[in-house]
PDB file of N, CA and C in Angstrom:
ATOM      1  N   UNK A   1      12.698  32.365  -0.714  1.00  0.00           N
ATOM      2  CA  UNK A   1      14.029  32.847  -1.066  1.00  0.00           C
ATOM      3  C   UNK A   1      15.060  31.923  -0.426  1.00  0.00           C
ATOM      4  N   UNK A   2      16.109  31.313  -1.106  1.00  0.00           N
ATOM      5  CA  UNK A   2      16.861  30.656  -0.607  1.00  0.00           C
ATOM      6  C   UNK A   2      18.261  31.024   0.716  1.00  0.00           C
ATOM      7  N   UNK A   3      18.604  30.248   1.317  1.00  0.00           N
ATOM      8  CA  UNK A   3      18.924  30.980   2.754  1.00  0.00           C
ATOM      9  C   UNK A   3      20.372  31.293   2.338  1.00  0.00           C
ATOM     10  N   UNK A   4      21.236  30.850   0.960  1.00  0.00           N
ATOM     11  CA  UNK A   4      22.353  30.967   1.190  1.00  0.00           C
ATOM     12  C   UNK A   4      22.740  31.743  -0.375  1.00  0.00           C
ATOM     13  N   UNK A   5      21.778  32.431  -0.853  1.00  0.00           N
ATOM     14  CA  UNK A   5      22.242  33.107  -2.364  1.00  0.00           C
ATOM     15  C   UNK A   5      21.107  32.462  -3.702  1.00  0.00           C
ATOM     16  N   UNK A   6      21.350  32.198  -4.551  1.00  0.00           N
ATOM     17  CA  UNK A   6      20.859  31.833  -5.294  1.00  0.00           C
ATOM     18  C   UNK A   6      19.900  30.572  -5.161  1.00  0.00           C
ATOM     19  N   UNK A   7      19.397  29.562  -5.601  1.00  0.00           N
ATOM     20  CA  UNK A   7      18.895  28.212  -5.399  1.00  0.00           C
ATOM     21  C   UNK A   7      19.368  27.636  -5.954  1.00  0.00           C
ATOM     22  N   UNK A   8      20.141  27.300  -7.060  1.00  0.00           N
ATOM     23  CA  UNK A   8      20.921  26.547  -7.585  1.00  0.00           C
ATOM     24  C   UNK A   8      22.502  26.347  -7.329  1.00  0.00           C
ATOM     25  N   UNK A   9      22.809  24.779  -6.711  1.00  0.00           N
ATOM     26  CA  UNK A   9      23.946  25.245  -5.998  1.00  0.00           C
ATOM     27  C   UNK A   9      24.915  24.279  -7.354  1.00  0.00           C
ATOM     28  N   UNK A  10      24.065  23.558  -7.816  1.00  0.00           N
ATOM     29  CA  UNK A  10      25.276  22.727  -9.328  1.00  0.00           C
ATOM     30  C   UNK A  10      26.095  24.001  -9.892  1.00  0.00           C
ATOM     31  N   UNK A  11      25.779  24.948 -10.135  1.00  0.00           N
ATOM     32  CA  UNK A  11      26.668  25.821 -11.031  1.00  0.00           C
ATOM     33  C   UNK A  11      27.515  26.177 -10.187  1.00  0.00           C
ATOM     34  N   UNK A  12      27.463  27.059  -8.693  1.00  0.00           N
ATOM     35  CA  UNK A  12      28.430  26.950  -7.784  1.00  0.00           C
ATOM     36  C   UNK A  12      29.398  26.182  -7.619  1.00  0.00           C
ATOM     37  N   UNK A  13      29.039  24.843  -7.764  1.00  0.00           N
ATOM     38  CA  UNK A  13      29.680  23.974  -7.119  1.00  0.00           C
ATOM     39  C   UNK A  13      30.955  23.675  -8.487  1.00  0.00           C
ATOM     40  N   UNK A  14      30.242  23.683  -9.479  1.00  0.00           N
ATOM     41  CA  UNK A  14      30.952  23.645 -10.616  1.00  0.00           C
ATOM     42  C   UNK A  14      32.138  24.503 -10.911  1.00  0.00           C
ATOM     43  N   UNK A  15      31.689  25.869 -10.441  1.00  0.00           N
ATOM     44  CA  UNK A  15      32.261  27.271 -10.350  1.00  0.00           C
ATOM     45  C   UNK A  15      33.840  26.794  -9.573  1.00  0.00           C
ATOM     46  N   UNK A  16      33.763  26.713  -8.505  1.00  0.00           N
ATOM     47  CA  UNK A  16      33.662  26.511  -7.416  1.00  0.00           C
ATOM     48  C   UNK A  16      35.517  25.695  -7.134  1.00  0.00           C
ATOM     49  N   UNK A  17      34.518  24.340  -8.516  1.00  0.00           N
ATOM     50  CA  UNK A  17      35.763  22.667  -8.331  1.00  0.00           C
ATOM     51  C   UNK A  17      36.983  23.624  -9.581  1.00  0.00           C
ATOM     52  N   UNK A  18      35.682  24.647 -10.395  1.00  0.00           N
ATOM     53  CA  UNK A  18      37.226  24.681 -11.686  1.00  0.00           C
ATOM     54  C   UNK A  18      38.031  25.897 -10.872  1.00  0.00           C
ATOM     55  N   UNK A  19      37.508  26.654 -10.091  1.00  0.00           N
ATOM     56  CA  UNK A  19      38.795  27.615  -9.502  1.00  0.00           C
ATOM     57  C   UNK A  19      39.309  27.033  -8.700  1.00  0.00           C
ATOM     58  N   UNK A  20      39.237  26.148  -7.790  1.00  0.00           N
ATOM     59  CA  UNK A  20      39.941  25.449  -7.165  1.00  0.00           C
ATOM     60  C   UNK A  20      41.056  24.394  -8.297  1.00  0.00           C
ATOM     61  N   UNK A  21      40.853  24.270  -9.325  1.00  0.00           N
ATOM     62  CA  UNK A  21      41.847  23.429 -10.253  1.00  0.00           C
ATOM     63  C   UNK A  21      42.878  24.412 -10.460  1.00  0.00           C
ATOM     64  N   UNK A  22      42.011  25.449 -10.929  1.00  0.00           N
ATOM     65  CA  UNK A  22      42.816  26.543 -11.622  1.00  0.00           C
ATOM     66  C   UNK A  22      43.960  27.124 -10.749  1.00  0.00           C
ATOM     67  N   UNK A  23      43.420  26.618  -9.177  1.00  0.00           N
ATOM     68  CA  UNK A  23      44.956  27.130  -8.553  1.00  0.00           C
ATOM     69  C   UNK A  23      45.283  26.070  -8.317  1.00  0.00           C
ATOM     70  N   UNK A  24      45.213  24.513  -8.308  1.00  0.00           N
ATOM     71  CA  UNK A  24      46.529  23.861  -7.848  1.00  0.00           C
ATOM     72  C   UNK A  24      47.239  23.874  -8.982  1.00  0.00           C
ATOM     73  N   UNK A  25      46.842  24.236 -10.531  1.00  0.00           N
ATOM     74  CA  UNK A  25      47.185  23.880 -11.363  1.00  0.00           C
ATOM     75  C   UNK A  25      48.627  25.237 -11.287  1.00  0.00           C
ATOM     76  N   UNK A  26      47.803  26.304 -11.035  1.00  0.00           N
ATOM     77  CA  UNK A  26      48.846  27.395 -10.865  1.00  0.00           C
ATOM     78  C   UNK A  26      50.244  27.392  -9.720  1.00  0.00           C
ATOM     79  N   UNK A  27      49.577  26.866  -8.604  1.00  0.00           N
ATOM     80  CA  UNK A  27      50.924  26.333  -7.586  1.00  0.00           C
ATOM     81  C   UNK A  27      51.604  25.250  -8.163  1.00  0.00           C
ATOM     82  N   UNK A  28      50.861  24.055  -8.638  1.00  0.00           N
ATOM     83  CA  UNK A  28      51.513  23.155  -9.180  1.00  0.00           C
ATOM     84  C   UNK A  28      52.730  23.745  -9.964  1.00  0.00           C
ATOM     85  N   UNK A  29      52.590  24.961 -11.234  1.00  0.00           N
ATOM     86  CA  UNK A  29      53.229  25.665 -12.218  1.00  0.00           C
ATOM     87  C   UNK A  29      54.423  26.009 -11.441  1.00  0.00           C
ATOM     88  N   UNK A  30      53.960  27.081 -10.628  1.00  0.00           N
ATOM     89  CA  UNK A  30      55.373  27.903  -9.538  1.00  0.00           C
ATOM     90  C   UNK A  30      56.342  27.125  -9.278  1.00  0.00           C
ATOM     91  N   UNK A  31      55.452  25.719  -8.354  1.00  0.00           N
ATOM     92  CA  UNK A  31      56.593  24.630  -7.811  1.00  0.00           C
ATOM     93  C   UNK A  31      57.319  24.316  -8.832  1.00  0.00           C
ATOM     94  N   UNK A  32      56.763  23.975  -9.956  1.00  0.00           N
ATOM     95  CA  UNK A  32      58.021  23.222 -10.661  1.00  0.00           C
ATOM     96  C   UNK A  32      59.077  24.175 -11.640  1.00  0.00           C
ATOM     97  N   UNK A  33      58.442  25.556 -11.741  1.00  0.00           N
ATOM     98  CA  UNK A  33      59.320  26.512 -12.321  1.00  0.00           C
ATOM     99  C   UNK A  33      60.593  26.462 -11.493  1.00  0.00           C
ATOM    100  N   UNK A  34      60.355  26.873  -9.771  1.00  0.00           N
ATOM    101  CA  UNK A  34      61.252  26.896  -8.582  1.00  0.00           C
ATOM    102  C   UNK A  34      62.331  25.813  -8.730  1.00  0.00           C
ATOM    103  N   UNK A  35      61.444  24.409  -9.073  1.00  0.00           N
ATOM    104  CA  UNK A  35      62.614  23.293  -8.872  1.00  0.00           C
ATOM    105  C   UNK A  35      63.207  23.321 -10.065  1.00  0.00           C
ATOM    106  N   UNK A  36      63.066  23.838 -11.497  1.00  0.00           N
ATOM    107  CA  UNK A  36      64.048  24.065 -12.505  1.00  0.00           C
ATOM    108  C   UNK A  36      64.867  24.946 -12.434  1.00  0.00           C
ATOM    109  N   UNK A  37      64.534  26.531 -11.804  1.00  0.00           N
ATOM    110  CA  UNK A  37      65.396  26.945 -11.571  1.00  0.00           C
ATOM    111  C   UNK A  37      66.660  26.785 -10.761  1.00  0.00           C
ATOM    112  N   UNK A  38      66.155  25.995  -9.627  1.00  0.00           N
ATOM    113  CA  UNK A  38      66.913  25.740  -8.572  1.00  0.00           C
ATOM    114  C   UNK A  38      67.936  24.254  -9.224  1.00  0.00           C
ATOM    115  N   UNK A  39      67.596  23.446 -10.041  1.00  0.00           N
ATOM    116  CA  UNK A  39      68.595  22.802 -10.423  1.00  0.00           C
ATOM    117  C   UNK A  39      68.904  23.213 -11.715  1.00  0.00           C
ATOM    118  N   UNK A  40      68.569  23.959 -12.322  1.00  0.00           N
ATOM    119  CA  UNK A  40      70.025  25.136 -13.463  1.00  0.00           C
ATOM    120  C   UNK A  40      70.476  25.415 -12.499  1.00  0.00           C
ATOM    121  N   UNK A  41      70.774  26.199 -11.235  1.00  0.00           N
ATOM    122  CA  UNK A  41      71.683  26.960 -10.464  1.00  0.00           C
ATOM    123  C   UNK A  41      72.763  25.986 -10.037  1.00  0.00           C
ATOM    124  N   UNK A  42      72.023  25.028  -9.829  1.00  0.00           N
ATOM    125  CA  UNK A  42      73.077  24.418  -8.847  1.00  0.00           C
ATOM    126  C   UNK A  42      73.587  23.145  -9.934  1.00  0.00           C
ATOM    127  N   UNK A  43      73.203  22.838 -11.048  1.00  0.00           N
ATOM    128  CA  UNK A  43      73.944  22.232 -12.007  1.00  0.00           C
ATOM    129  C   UNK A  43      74.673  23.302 -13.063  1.00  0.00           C
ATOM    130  N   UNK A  44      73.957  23.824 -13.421  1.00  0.00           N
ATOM    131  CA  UNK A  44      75.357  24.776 -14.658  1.00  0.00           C
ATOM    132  C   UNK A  44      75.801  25.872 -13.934  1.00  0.00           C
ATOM    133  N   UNK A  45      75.755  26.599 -12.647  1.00  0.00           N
ATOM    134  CA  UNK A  45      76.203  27.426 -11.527  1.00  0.00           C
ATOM    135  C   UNK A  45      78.160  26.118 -11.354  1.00  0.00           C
ATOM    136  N   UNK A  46      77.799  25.455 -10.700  1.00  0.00           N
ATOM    137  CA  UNK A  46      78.422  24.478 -10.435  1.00  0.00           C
ATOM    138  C   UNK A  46      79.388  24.215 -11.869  1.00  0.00           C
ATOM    139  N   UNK A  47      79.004  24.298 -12.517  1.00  0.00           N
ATOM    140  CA  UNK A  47      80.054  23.339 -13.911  1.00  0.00           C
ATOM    141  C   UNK A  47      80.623  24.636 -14.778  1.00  0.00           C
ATOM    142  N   UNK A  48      79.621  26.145 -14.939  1.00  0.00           N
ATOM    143  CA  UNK A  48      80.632  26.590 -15.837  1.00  0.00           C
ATOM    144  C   UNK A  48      80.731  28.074 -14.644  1.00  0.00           C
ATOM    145  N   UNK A  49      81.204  27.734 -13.375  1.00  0.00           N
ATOM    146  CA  UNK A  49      82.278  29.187 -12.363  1.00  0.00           C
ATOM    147  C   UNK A  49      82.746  28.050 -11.348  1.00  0.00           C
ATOM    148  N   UNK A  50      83.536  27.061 -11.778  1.00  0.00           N
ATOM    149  CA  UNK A  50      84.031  26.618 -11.082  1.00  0.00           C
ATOM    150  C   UNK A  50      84.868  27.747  -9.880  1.00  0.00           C
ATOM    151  N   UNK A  51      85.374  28.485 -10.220  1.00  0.00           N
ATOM    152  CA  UNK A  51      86.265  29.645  -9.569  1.00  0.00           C
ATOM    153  C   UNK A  51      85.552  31.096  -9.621  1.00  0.00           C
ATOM    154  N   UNK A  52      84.683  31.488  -8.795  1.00  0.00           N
ATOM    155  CA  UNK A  52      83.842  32.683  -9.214  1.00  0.00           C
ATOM    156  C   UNK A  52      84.898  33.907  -9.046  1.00  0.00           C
ATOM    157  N   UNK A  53      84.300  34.760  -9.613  1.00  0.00           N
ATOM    158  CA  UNK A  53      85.220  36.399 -10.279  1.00  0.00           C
ATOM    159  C   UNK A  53      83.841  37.186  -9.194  1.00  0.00           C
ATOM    160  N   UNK A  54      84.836  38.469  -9.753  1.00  0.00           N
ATOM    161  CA  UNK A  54      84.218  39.613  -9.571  1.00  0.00           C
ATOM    162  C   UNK A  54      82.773  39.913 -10.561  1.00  0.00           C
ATOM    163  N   UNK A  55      83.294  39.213 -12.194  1.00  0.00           N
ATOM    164  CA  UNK A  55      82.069  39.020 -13.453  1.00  0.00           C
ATOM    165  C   UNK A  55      82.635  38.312 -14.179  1.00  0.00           C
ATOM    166  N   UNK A  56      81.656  38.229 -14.280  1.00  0.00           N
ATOM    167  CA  UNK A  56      81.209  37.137 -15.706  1.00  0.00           C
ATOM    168  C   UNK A  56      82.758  37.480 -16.788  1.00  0.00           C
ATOM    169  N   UNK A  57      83.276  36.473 -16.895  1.00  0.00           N
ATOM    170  CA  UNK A  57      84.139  36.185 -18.505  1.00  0.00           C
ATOM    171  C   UNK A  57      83.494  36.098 -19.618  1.00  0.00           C
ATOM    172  N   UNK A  58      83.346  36.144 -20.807  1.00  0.00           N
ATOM    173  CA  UNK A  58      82.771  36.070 -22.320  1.00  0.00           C
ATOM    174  C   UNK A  58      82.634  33.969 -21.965  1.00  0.00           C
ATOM    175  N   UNK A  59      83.601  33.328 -21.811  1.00  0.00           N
ATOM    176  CA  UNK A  59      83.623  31.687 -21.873  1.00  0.00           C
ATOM    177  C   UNK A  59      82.140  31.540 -20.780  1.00  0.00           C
ATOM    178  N   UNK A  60      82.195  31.905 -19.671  1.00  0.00           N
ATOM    179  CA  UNK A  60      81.365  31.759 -19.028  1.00  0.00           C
ATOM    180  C   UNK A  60      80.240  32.280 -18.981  1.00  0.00           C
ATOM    181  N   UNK A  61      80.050  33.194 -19.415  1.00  0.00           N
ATOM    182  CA  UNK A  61      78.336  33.667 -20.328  1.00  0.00           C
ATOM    183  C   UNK A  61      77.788  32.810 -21.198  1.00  0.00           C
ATOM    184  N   UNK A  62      78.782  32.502 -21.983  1.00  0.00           N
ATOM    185  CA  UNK A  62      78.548  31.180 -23.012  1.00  0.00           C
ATOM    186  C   UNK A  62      78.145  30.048 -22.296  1.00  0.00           C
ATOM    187  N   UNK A  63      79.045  29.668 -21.701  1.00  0.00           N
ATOM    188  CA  UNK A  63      78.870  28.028 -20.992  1.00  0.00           C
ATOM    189  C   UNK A  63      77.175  28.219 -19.876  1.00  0.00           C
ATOM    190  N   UNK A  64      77.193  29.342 -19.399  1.00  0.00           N
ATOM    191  CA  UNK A  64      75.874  29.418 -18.775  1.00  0.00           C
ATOM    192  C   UNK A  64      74.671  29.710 -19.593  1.00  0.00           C
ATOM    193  N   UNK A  65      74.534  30.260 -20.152  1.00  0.00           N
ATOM    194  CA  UNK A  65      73.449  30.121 -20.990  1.00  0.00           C
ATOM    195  C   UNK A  65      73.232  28.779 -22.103  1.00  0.00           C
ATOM    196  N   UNK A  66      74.450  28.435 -22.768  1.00  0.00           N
ATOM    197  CA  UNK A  66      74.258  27.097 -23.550  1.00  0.00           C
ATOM    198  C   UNK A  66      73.956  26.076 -22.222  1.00  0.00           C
ATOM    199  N   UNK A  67      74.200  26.239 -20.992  1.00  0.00           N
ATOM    200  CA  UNK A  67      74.165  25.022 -20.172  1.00  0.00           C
ATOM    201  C   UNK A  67      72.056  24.935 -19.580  1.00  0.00           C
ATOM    202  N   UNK A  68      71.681  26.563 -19.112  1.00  0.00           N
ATOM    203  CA  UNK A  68      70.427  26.646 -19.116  1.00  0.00           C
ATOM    204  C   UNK A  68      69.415  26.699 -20.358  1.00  0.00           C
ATOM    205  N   UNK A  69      70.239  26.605 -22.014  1.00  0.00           N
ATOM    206  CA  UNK A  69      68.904  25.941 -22.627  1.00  0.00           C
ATOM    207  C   UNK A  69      68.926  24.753 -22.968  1.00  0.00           C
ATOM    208  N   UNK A  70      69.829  24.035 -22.752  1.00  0.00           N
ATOM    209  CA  UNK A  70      69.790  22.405 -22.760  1.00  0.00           C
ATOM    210  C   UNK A  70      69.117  21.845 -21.464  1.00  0.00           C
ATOM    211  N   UNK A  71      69.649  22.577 -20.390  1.00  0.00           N
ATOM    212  CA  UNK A  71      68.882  22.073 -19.350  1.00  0.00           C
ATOM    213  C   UNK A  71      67.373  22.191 -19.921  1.00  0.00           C
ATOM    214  N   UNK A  72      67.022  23.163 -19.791  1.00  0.00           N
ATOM    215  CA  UNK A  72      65.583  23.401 -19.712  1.00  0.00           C
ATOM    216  C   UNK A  72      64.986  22.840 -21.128  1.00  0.00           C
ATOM    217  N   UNK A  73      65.631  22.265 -22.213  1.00  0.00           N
ATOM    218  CA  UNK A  73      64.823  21.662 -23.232  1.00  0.00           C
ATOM    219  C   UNK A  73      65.126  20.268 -22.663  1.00  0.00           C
ATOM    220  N   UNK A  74      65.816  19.312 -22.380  1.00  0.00           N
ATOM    221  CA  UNK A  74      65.739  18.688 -21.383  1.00  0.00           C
ATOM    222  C   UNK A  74      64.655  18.383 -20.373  1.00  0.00           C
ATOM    223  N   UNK A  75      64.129  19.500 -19.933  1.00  0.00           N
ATOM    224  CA  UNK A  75      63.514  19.187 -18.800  1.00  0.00           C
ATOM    225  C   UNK A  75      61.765  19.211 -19.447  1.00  0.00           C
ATOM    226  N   UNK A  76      62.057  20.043 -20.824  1.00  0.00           N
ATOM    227  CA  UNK A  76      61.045  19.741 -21.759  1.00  0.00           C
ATOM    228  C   UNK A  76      60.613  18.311 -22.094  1.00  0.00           C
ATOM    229  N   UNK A  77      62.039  17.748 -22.287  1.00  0.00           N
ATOM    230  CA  UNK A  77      61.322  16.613 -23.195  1.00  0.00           C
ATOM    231  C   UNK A  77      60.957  15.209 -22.232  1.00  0.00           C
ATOM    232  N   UNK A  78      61.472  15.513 -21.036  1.00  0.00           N
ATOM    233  CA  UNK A  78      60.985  15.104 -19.571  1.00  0.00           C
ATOM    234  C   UNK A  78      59.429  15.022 -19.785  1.00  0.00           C
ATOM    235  N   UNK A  79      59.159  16.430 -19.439  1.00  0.00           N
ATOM    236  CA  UNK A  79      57.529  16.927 -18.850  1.00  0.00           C
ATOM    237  C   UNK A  79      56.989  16.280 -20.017  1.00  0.00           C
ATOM    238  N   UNK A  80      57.165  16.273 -21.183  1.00  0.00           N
ATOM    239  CA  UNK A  80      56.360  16.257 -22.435  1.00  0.00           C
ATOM    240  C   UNK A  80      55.984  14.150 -22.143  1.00  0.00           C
ATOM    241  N   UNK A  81      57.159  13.791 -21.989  1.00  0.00           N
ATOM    242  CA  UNK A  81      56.995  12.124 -22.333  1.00  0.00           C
ATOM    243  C   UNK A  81      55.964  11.597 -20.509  1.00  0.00           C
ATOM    244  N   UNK A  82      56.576  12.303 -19.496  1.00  0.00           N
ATOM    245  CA  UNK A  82      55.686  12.133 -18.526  1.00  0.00           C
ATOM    246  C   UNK A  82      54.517  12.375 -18.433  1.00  0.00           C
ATOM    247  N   UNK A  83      53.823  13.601 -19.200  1.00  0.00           N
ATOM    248  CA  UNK A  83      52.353  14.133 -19.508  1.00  0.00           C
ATOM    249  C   UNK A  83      52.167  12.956 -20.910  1.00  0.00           C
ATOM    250  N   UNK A  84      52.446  12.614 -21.615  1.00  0.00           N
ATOM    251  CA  UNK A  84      51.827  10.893 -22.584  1.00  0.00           C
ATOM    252  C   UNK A  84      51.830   9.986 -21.177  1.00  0.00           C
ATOM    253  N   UNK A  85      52.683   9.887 -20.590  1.00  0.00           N
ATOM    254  CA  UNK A  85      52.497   8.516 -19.879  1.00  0.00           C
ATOM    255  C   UNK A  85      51.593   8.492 -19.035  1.00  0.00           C
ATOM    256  N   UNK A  86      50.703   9.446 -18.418  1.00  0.00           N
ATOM    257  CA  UNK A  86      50.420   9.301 -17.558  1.00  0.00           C
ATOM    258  C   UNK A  86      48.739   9.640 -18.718  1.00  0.00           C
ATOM    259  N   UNK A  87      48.583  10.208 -19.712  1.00  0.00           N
ATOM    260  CA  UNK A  87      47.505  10.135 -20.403  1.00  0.00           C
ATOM    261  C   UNK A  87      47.364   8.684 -21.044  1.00  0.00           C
ATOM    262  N   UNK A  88      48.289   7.792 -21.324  1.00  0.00           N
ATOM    263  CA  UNK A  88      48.590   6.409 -21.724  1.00  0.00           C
ATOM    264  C   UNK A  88      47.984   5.539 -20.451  1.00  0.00           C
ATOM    265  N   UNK A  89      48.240   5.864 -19.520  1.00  0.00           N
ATOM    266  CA  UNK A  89      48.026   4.752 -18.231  1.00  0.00           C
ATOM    267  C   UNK A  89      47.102   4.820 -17.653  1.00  0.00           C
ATOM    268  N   UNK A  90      46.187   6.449 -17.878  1.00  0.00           N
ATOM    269  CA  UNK A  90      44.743   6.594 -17.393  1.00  0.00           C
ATOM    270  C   UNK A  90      43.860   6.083 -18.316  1.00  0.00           C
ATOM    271  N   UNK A  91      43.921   6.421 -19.491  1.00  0.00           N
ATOM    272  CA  UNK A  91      43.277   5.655 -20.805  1.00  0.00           C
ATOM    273  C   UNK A  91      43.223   4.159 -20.210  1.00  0.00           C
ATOM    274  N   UNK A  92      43.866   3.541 -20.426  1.00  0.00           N
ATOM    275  CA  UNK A  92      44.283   1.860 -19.592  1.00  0.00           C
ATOM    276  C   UNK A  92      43.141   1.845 -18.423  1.00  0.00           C
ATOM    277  N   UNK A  93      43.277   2.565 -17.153  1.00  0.00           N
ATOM    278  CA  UNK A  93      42.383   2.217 -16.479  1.00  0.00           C
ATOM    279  C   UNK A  93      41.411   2.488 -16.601  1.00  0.00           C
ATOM    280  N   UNK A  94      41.149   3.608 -17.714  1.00  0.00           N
ATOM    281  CA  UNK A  94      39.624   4.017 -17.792  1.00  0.00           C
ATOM    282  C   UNK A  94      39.107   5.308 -17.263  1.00  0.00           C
ATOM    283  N   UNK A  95      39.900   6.076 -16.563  1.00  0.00           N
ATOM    284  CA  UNK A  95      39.950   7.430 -15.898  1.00  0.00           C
ATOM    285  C   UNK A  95      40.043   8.359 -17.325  1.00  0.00           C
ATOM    286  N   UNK A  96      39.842   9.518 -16.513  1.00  0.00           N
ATOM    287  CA  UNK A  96      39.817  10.685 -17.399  1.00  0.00           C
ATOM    288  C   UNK A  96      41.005  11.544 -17.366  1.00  0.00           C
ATOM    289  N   UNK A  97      41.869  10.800 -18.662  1.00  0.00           N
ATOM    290  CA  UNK A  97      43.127  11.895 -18.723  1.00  0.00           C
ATOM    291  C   UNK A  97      43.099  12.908 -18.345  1.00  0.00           C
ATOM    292  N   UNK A  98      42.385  13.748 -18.465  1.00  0.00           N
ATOM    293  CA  UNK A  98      42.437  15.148 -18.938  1.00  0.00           C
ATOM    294  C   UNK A  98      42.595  15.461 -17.109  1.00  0.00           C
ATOM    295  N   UNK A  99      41.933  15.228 -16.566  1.00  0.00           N
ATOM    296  CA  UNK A  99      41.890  15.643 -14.954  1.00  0.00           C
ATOM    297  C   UNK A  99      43.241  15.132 -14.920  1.00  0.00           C
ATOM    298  N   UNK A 100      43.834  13.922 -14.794  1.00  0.00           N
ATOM    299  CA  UNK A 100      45.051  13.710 -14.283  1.00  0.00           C
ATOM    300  C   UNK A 100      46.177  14.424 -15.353  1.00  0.00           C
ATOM    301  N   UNK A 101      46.243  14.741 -16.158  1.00  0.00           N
ATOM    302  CA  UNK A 101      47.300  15.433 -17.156  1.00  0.00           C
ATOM    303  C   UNK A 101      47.288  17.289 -17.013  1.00  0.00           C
ATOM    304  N   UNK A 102      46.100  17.780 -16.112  1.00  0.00           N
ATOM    305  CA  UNK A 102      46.050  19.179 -16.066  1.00  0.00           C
ATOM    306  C   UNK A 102      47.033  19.387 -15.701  1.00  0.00           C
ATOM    307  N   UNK A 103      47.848  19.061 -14.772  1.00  0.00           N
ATOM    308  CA  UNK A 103      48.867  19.851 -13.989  1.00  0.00           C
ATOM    309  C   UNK A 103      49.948  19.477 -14.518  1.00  0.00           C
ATOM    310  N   UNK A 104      50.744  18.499 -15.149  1.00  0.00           N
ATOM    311  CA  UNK A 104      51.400  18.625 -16.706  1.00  0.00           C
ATOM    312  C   UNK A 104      52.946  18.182 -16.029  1.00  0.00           C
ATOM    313  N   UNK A 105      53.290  18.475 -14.685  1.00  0.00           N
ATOM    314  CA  UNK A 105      54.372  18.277 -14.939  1.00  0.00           C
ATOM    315  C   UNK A 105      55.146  17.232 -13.817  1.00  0.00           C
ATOM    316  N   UNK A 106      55.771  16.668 -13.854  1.00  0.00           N
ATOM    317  CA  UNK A 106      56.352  15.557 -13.707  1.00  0.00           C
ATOM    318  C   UNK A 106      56.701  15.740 -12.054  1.00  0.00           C
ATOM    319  N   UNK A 107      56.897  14.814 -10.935  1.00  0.00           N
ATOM    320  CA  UNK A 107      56.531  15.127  -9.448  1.00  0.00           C
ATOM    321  C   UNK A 107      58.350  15.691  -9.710  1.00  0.00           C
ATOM    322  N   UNK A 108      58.638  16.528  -8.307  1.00  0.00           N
ATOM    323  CA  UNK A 108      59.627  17.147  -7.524  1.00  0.00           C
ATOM    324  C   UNK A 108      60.357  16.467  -6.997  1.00  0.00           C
ATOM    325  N   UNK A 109      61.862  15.926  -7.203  1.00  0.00           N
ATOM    326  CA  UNK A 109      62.431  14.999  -6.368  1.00  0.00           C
ATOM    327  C   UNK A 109      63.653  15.692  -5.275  1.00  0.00           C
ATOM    328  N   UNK A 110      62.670  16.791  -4.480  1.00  0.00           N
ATOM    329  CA  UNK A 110      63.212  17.462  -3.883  1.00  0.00           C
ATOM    330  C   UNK A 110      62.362  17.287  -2.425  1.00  0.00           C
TER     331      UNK A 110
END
């Protein structure tokens, strides 16, 4: 009987490398949700309450929301051309996209 569970430790180990992906891939996610949110706030926060109120005006509901879906399609078409480039440049060396493109999104310049 084997001393530590089963006798076969390849499937473990296998087990093992993809839940360990599966969470940097998931922290990876958080972090960069955090750093989009955090620069919508502090870019369209900044540009449409120059002078903050008590609430929200009708102009400034507008200007904040048109300002967070440009941002964030923006930050789409960012992630999208950085996830090709970096499947473009592993191809080139011969690596396996797919490992380097899991986590999808472009580094934190925070």
């Amino acid at each position: 009987m084997p001393l530590f569970g089963s006798g076969s430790s390849a499937p473990n180990q296998q087990d093992a490398k993809v839940a360990v992906m599966k969470q940097v891939q998931t922290e990876a996610a958080v972090n960069n949700a955090r750093a989009l949110i955090s620069r919508v706030n502090n870019n369209c926060f900044d540009h449409c309450f120059p002078k903050p109120g008590s609430s929200m005006s009708s102009p400034e509901e507008t200007c904040i929301s048109n300002c967070m879906e440009k941002y964030i399609s923006m930050w789409n078409v960012v992630n999208r051309t950085y996830v090709g480039r970096i499947s473009t440049e592993s191809k080139k060396m011969g690596q396996d996209a797919g490992t380097l493109t899991q986590l999808g999104t472009p580094p934190s310049d925070s």
